[in-house]
PDB file of N, CA and C in Angstrom:
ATOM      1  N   UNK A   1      -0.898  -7.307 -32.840  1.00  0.00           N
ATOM      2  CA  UNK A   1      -1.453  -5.970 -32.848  1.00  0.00           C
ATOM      3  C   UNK A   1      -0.342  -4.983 -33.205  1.00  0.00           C
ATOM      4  N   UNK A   2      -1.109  -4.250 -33.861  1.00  0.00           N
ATOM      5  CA  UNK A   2       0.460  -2.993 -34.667  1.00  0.00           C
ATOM      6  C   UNK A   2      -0.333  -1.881 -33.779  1.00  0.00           C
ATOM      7  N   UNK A   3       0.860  -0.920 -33.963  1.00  0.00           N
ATOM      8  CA  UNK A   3       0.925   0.054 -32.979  1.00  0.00           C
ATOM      9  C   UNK A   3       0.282   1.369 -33.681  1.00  0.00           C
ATOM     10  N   UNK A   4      -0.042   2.000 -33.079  1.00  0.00           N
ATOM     11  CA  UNK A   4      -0.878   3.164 -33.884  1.00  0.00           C
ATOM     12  C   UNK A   4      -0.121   3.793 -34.891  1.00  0.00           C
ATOM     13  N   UNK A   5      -0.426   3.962 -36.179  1.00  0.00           N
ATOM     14  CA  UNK A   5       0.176   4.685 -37.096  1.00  0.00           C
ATOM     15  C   UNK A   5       1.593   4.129 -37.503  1.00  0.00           C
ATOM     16  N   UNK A   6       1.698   2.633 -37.181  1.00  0.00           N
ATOM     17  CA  UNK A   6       2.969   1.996 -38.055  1.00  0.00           C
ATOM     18  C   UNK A   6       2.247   0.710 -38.585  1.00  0.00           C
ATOM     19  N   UNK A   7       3.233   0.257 -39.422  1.00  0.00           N
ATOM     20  CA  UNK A   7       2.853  -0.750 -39.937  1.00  0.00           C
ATOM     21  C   UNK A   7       2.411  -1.853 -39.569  1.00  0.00           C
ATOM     22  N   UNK A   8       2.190  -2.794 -40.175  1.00  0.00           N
ATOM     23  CA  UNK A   8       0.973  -4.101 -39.629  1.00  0.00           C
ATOM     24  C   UNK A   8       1.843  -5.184 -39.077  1.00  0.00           C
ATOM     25  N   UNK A   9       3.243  -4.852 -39.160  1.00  0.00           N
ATOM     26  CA  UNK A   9       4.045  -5.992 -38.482  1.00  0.00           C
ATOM     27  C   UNK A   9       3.957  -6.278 -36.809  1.00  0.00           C
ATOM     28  N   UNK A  10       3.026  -7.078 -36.277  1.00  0.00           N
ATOM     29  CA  UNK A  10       3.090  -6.827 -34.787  1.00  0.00           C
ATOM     30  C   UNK A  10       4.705  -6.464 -33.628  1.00  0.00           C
ATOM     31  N   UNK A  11       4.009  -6.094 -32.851  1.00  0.00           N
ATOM     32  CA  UNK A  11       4.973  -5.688 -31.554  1.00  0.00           C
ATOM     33  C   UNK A  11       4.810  -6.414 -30.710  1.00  0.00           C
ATOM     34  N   UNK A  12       5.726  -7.452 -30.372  1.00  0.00           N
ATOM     35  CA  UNK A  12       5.730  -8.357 -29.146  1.00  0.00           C
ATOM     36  C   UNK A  12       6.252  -7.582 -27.751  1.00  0.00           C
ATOM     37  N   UNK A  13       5.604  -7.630 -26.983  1.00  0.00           N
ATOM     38  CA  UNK A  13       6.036  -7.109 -25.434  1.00  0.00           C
ATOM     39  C   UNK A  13       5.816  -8.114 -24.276  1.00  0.00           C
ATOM     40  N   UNK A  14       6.426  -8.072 -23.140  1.00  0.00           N
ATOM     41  CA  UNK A  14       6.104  -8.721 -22.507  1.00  0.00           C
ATOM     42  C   UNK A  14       6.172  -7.842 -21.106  1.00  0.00           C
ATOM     43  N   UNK A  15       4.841  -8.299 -20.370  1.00  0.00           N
ATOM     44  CA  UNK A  15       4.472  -7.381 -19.552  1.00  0.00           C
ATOM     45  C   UNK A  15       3.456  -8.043 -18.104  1.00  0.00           C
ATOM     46  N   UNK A  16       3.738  -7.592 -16.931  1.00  0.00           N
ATOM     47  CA  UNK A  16       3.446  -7.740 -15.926  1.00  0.00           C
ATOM     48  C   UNK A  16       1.962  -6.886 -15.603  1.00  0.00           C
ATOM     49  N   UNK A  17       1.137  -7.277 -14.600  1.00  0.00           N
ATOM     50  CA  UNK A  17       0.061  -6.594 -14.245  1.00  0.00           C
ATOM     51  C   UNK A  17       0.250  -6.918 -12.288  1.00  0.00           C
ATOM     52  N   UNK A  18       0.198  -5.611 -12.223  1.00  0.00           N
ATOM     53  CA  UNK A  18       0.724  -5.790 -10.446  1.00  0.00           C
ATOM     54  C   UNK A  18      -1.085  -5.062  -9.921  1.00  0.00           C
ATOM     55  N   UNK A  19      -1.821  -5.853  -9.104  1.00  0.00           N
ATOM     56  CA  UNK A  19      -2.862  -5.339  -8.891  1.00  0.00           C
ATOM     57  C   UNK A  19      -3.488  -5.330  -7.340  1.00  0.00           C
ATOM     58  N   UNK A  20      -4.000  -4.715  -6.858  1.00  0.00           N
ATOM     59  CA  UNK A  20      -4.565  -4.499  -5.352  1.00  0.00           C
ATOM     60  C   UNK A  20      -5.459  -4.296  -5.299  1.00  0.00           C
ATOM     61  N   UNK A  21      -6.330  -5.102  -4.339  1.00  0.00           N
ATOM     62  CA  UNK A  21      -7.866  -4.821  -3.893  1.00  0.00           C
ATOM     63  C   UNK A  21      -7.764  -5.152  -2.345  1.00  0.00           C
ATOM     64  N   UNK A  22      -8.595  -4.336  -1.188  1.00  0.00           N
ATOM     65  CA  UNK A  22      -9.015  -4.518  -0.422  1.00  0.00           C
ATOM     66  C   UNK A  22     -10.205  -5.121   0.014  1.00  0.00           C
ATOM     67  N   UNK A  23     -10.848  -5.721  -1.108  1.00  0.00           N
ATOM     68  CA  UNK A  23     -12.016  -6.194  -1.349  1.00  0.00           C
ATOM     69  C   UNK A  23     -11.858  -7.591  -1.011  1.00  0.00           C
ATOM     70  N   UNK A  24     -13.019  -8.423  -0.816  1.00  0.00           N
ATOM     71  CA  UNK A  24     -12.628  -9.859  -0.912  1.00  0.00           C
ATOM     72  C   UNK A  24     -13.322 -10.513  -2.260  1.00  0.00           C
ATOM     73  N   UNK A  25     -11.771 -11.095  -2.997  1.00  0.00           N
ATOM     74  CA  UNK A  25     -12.239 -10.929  -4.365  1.00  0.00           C
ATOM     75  C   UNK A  25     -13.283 -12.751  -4.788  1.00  0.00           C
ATOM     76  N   UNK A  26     -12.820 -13.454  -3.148  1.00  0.00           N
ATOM     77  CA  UNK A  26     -13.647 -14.726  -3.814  1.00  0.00           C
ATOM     78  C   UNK A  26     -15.410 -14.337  -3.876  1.00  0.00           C
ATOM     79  N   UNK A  27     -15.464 -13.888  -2.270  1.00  0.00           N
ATOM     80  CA  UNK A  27     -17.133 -12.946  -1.796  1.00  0.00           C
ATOM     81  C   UNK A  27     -17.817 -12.743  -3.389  1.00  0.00           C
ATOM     82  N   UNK A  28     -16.789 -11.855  -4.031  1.00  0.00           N
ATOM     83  CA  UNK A  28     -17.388 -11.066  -5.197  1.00  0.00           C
ATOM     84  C   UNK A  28     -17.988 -11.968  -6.253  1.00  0.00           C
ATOM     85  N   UNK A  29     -16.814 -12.743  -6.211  1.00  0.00           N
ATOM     86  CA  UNK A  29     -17.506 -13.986  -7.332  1.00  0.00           C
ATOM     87  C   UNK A  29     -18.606 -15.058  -7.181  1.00  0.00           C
ATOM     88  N   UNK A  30     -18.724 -14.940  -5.897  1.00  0.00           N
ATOM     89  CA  UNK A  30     -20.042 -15.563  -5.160  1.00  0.00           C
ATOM     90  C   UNK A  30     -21.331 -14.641  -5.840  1.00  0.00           C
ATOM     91  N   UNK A  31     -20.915 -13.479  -5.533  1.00  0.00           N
ATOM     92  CA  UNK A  31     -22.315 -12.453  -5.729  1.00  0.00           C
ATOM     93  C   UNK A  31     -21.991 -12.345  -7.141  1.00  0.00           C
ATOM     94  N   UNK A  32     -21.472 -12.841  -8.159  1.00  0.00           N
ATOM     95  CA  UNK A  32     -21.592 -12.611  -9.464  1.00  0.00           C
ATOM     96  C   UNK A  32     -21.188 -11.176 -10.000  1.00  0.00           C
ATOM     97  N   UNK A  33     -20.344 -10.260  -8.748  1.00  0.00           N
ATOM     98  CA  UNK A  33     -19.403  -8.918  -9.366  1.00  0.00           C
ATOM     99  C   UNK A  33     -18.585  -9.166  -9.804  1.00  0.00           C
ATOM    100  N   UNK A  34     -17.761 -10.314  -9.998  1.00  0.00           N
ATOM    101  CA  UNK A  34     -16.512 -10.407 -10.232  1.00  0.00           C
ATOM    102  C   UNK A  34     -15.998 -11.947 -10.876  1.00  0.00           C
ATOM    103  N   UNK A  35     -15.079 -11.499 -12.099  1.00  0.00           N
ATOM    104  CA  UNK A  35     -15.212 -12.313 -13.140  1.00  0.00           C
ATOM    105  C   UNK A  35     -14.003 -13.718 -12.190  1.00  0.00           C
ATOM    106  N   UNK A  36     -14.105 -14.829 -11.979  1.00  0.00           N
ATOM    107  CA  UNK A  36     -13.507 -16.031 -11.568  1.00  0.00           C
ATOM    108  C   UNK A  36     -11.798 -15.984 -12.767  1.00  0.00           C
ATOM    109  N   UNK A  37     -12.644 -16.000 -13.950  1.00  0.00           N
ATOM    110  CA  UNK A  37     -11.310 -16.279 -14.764  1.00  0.00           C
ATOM    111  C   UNK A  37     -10.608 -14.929 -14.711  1.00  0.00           C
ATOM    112  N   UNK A  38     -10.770 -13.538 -14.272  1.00  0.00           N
ATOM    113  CA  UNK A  38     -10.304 -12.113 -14.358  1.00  0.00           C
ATOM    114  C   UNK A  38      -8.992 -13.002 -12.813  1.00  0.00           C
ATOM    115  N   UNK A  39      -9.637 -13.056 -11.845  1.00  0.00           N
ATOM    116  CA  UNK A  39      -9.072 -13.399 -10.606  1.00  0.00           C
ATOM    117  C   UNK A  39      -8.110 -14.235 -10.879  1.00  0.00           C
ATOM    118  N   UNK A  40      -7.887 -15.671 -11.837  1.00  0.00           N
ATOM    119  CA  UNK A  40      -7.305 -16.237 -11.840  1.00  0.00           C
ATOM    120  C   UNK A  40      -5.757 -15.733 -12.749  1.00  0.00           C
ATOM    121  N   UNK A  41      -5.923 -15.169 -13.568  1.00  0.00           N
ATOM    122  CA  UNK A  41      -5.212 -14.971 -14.500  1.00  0.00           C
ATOM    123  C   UNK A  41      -4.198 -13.605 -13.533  1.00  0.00           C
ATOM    124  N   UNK A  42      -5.094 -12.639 -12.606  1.00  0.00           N
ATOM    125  CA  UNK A  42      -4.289 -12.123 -12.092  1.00  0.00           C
ATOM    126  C   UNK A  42      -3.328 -12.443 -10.530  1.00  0.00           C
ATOM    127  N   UNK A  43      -4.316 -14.012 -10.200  1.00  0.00           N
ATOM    128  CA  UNK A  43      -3.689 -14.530  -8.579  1.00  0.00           C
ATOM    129  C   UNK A  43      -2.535 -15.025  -8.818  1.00  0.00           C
ATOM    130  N   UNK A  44      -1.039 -14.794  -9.712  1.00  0.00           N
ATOM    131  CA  UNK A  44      -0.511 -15.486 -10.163  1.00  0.00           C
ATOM    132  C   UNK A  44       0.417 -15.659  -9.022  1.00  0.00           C
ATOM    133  N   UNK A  45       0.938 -14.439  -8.028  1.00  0.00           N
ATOM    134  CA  UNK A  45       1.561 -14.360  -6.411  1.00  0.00           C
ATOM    135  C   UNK A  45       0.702 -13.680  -5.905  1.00  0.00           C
ATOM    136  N   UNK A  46       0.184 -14.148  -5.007  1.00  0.00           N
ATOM    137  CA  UNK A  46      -0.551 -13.583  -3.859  1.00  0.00           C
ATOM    138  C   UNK A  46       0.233 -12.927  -2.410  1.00  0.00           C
ATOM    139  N   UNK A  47      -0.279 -11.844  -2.388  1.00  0.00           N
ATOM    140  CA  UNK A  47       0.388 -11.203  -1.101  1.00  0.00           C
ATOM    141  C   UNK A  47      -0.566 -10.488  -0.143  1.00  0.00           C
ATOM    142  N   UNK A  48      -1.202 -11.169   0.859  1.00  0.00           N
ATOM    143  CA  UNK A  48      -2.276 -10.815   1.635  1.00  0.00           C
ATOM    144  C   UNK A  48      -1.084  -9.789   3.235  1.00  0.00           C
ATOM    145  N   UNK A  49      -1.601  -9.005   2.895  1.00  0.00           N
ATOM    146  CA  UNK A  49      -0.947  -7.956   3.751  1.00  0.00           C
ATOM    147  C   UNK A  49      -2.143  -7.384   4.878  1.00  0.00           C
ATOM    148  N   UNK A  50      -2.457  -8.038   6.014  1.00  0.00           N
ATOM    149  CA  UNK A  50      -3.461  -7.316   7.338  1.00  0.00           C
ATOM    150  C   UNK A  50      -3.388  -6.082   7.175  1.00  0.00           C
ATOM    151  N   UNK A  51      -4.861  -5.550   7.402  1.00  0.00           N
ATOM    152  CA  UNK A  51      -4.565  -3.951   7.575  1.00  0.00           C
ATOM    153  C   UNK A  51      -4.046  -3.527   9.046  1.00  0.00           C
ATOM    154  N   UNK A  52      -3.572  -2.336   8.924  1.00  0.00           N
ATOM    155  CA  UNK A  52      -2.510  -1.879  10.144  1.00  0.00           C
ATOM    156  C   UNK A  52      -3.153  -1.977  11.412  1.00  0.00           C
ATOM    157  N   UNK A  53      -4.453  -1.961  11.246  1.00  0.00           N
ATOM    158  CA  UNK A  53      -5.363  -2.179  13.031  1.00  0.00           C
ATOM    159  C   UNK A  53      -4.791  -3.424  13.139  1.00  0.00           C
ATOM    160  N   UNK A  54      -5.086  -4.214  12.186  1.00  0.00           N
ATOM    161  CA  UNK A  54      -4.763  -5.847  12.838  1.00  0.00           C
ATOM    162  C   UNK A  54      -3.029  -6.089  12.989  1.00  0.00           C
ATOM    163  N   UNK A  55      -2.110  -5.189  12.825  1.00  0.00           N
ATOM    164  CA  UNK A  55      -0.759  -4.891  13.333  1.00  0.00           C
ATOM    165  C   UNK A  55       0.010  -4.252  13.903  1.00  0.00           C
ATOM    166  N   UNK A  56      -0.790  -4.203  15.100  1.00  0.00           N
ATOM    167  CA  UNK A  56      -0.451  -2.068  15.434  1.00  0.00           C
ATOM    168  C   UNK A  56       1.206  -2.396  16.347  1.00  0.00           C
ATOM    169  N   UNK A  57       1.518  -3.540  16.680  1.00  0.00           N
ATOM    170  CA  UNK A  57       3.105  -3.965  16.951  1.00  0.00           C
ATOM    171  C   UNK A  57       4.073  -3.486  15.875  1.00  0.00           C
ATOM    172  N   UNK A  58       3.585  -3.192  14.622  1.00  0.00           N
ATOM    173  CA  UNK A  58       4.480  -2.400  13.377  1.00  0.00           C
ATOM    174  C   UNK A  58       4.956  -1.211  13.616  1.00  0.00           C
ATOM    175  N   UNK A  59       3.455  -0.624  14.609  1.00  0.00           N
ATOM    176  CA  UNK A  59       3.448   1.052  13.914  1.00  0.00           C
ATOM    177  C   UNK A  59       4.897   1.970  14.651  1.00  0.00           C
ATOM    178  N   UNK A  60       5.435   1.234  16.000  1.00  0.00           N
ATOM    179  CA  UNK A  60       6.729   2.122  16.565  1.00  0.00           C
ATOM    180  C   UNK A  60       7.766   1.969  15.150  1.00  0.00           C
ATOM    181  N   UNK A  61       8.185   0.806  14.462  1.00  0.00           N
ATOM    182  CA  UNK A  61       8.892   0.826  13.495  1.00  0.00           C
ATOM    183  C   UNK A  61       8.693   1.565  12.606  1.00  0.00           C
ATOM    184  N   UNK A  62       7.345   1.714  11.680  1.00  0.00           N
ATOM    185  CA  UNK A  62       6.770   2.250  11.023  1.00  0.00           C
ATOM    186  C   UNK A  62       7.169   3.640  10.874  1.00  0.00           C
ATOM    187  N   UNK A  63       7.197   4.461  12.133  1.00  0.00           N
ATOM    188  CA  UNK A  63       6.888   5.760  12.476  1.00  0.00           C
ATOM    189  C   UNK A  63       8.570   6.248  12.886  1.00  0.00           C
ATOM    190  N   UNK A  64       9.275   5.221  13.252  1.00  0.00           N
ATOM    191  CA  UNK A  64      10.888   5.927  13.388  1.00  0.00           C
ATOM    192  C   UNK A  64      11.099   5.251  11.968  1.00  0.00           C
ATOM    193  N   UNK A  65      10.876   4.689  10.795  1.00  0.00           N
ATOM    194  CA  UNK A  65      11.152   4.903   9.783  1.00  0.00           C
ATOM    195  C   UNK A  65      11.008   5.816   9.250  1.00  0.00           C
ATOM    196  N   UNK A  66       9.626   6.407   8.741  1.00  0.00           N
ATOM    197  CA  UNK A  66       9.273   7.470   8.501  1.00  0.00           C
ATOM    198  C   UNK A  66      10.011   8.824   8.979  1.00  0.00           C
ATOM    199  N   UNK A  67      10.334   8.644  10.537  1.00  0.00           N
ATOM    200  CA  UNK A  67      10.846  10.440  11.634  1.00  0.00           C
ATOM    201  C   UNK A  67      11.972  10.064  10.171  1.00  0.00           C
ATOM    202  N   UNK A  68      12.454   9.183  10.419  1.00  0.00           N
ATOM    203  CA  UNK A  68      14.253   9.368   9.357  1.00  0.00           C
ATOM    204  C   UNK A  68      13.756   9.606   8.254  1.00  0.00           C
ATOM    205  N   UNK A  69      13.063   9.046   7.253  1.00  0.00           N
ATOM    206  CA  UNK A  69      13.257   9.423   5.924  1.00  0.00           C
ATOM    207  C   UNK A  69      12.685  10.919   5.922  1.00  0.00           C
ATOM    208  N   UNK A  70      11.838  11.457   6.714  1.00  0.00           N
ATOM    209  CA  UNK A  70      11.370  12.959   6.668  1.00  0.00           C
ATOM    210  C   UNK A  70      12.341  13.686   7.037  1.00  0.00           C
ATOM    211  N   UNK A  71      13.020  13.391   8.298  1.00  0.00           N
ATOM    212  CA  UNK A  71      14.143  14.529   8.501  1.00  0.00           C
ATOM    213  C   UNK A  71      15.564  14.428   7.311  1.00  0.00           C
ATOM    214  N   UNK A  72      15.724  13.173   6.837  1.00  0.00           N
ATOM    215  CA  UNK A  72      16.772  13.352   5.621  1.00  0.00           C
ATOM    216  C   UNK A  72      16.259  13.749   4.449  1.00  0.00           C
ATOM    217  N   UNK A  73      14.448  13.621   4.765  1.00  0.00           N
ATOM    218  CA  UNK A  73      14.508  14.610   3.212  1.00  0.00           C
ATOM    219  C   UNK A  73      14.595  16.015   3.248  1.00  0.00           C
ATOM    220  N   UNK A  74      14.514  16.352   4.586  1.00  0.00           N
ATOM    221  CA  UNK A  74      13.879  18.148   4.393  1.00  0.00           C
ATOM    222  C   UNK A  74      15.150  17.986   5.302  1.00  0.00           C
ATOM    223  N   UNK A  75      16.199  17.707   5.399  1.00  0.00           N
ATOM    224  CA  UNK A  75      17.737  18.171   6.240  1.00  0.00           C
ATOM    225  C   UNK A  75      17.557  18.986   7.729  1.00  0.00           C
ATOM    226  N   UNK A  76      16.077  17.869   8.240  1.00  0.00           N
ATOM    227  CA  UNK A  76      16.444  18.756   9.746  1.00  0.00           C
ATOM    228  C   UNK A  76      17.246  17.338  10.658  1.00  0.00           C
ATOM    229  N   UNK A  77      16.970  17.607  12.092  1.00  0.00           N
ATOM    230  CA  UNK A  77      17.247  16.420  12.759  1.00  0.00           C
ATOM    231  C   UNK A  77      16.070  15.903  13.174  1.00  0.00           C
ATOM    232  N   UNK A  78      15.728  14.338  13.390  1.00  0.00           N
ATOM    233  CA  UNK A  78      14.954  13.789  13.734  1.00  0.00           C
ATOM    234  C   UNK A  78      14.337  14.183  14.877  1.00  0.00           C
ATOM    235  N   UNK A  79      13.097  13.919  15.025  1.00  0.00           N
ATOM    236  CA  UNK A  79      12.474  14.238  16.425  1.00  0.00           C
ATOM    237  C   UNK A  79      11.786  13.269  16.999  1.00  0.00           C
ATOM    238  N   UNK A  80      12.294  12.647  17.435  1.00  0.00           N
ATOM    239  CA  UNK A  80      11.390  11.148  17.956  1.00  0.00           C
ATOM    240  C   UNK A  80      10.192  10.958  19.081  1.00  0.00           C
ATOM    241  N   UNK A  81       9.294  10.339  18.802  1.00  0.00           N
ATOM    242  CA  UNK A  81       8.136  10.472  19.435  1.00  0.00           C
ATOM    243  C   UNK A  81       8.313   9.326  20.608  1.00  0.00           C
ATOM    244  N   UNK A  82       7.422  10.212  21.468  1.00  0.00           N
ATOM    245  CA  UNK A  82       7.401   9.793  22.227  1.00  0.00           C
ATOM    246  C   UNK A  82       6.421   8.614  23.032  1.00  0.00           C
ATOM    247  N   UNK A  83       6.328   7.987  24.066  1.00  0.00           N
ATOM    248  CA  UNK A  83       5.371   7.064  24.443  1.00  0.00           C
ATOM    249  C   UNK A  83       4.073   7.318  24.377  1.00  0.00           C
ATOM    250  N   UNK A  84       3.562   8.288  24.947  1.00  0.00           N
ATOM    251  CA  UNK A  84       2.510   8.629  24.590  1.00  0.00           C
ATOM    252  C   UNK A  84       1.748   8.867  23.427  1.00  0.00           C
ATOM    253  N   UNK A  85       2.827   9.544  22.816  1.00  0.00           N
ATOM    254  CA  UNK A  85       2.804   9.550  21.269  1.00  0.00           C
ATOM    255  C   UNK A  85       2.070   7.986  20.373  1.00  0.00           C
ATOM    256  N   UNK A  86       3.216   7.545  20.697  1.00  0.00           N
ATOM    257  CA  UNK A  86       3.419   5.865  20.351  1.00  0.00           C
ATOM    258  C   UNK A  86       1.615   4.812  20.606  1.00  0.00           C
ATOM    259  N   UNK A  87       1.002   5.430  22.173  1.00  0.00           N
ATOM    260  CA  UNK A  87       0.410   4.570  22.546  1.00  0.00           C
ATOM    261  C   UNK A  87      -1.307   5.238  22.340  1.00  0.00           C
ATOM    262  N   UNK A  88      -0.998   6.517  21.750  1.00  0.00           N
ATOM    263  CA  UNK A  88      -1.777   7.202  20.885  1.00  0.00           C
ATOM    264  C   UNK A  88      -2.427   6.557  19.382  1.00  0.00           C
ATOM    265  N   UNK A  89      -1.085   6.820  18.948  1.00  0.00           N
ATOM    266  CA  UNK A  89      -1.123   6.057  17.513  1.00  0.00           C
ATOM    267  C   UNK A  89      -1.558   4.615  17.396  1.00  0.00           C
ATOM    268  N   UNK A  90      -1.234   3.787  18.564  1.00  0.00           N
ATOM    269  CA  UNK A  90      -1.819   2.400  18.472  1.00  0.00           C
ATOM    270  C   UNK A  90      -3.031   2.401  18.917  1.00  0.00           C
ATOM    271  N   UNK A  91      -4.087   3.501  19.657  1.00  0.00           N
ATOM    272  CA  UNK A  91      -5.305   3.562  19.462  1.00  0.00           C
ATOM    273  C   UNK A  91      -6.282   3.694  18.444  1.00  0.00           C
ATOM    274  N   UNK A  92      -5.299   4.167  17.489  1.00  0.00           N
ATOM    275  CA  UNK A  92      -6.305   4.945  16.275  1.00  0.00           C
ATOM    276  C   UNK A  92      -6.677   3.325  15.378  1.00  0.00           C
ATOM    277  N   UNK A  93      -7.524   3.116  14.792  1.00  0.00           N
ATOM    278  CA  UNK A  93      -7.858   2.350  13.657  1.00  0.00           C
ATOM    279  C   UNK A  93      -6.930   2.080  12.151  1.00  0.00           C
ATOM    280  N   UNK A  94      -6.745   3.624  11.888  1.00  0.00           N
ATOM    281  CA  UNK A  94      -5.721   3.594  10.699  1.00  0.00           C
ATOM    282  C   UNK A  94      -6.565   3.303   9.428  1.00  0.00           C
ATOM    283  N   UNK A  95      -8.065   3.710   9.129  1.00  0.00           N
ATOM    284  CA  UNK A  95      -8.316   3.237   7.798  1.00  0.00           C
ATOM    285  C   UNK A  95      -7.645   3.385   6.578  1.00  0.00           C
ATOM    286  N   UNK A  96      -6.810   4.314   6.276  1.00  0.00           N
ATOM    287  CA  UNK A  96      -5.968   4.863   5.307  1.00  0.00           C
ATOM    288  C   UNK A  96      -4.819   3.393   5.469  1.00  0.00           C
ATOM    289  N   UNK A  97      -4.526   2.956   6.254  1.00  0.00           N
ATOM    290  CA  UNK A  97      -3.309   2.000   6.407  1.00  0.00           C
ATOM    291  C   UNK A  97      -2.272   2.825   6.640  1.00  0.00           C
ATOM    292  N   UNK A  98      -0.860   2.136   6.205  1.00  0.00           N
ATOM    293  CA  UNK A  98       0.315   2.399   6.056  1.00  0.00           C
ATOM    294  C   UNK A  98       0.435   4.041   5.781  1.00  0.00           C
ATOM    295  N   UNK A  99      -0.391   4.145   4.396  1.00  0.00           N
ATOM    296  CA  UNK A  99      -0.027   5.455   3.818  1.00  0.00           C
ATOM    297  C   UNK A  99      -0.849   6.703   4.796  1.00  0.00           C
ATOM    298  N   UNK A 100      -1.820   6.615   5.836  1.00  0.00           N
ATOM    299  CA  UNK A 100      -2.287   7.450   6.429  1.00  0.00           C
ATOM    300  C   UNK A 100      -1.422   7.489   7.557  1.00  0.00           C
ATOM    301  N   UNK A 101      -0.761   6.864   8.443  1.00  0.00           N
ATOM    302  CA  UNK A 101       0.281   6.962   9.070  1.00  0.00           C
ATOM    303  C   UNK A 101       1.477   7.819   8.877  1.00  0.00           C
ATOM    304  N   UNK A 102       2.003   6.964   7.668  1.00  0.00           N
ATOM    305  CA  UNK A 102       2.888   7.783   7.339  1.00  0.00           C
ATOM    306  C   UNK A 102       2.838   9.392   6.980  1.00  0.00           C
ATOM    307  N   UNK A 103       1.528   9.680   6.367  1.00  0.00           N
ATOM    308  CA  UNK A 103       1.165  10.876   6.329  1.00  0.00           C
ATOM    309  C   UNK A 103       1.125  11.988   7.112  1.00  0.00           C
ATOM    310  N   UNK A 104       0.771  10.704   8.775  1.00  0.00           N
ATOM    311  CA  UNK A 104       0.172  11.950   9.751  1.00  0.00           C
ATOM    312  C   UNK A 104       1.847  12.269  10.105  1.00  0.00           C
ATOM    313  N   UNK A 105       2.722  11.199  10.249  1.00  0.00           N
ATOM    314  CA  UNK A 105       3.975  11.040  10.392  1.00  0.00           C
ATOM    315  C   UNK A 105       4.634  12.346   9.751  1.00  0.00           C
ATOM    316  N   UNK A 106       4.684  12.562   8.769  1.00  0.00           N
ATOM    317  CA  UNK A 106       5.111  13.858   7.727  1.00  0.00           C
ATOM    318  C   UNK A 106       4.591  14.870   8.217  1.00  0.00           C
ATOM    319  N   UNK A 107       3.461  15.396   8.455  1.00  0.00           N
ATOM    320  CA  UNK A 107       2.415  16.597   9.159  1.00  0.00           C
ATOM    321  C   UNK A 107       2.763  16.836  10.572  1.00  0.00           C
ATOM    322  N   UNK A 108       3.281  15.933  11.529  1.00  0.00           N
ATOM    323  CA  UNK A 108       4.174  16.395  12.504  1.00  0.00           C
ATOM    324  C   UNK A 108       5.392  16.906  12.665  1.00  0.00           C
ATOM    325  N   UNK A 109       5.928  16.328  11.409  1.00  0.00           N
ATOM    326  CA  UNK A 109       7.681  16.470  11.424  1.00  0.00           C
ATOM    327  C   UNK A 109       7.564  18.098  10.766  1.00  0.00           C
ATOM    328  N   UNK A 110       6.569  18.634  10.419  1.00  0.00           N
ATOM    329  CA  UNK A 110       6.814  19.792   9.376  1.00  0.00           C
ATOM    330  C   UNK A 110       7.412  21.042  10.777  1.00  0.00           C
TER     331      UNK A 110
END
């Protein structure tokens, strides 16, 4: 394949496809949404990562990662949360995952 508006000599590239679903992609192919050979060509490493309810032993790490990278980005000092705090946050569900955490994480530190 030549590249738009050059000549017909092809362009070799070589290139990765990094992809994520929260979906369950075998389910899909059962119900005929989802192409078997699409799945295969992209299962090439699999990395099944639990969502954060099913890890809430993460979230104290999680969240003094986050206090640091927020206070070194905006140059205050850290403010570390506390137990309650802590045993708060391991109540919640977390549908957002990682990135809603970290979010609420940022919205406190402001």
């Amino acid at each position: 394949m030549a590249r738009l508006g050059a000549d017909e000599a092809p362009l070799h590239v070589d290139v990765r496809v990094v992809a994520a679903t929260n979906q369950d992609l075998d389910a899909l192919i059962r119900a005929g949404r989802f192409r078997a050979d699409l799945r295969d060509r992209l299962a090439v490493l699999q990395f099944v990562v639990p969502p954060l309810r099913d890890r809430r032993e993460d979230i104290p790490d999680l969240v003094s990662h986050a206090v640091a990278r927020v206070a070194e980005e905006r140059d205050l000092r850290p403010r570390p949360f506390g137990r309650a705090a802590f045993d708060a946050l391991a109540r919640y569900d977390w549908p957002g995952n990682v990135r809603e955490l970290l979010n609420a994480v940022e919205r406190t530190s402001s």
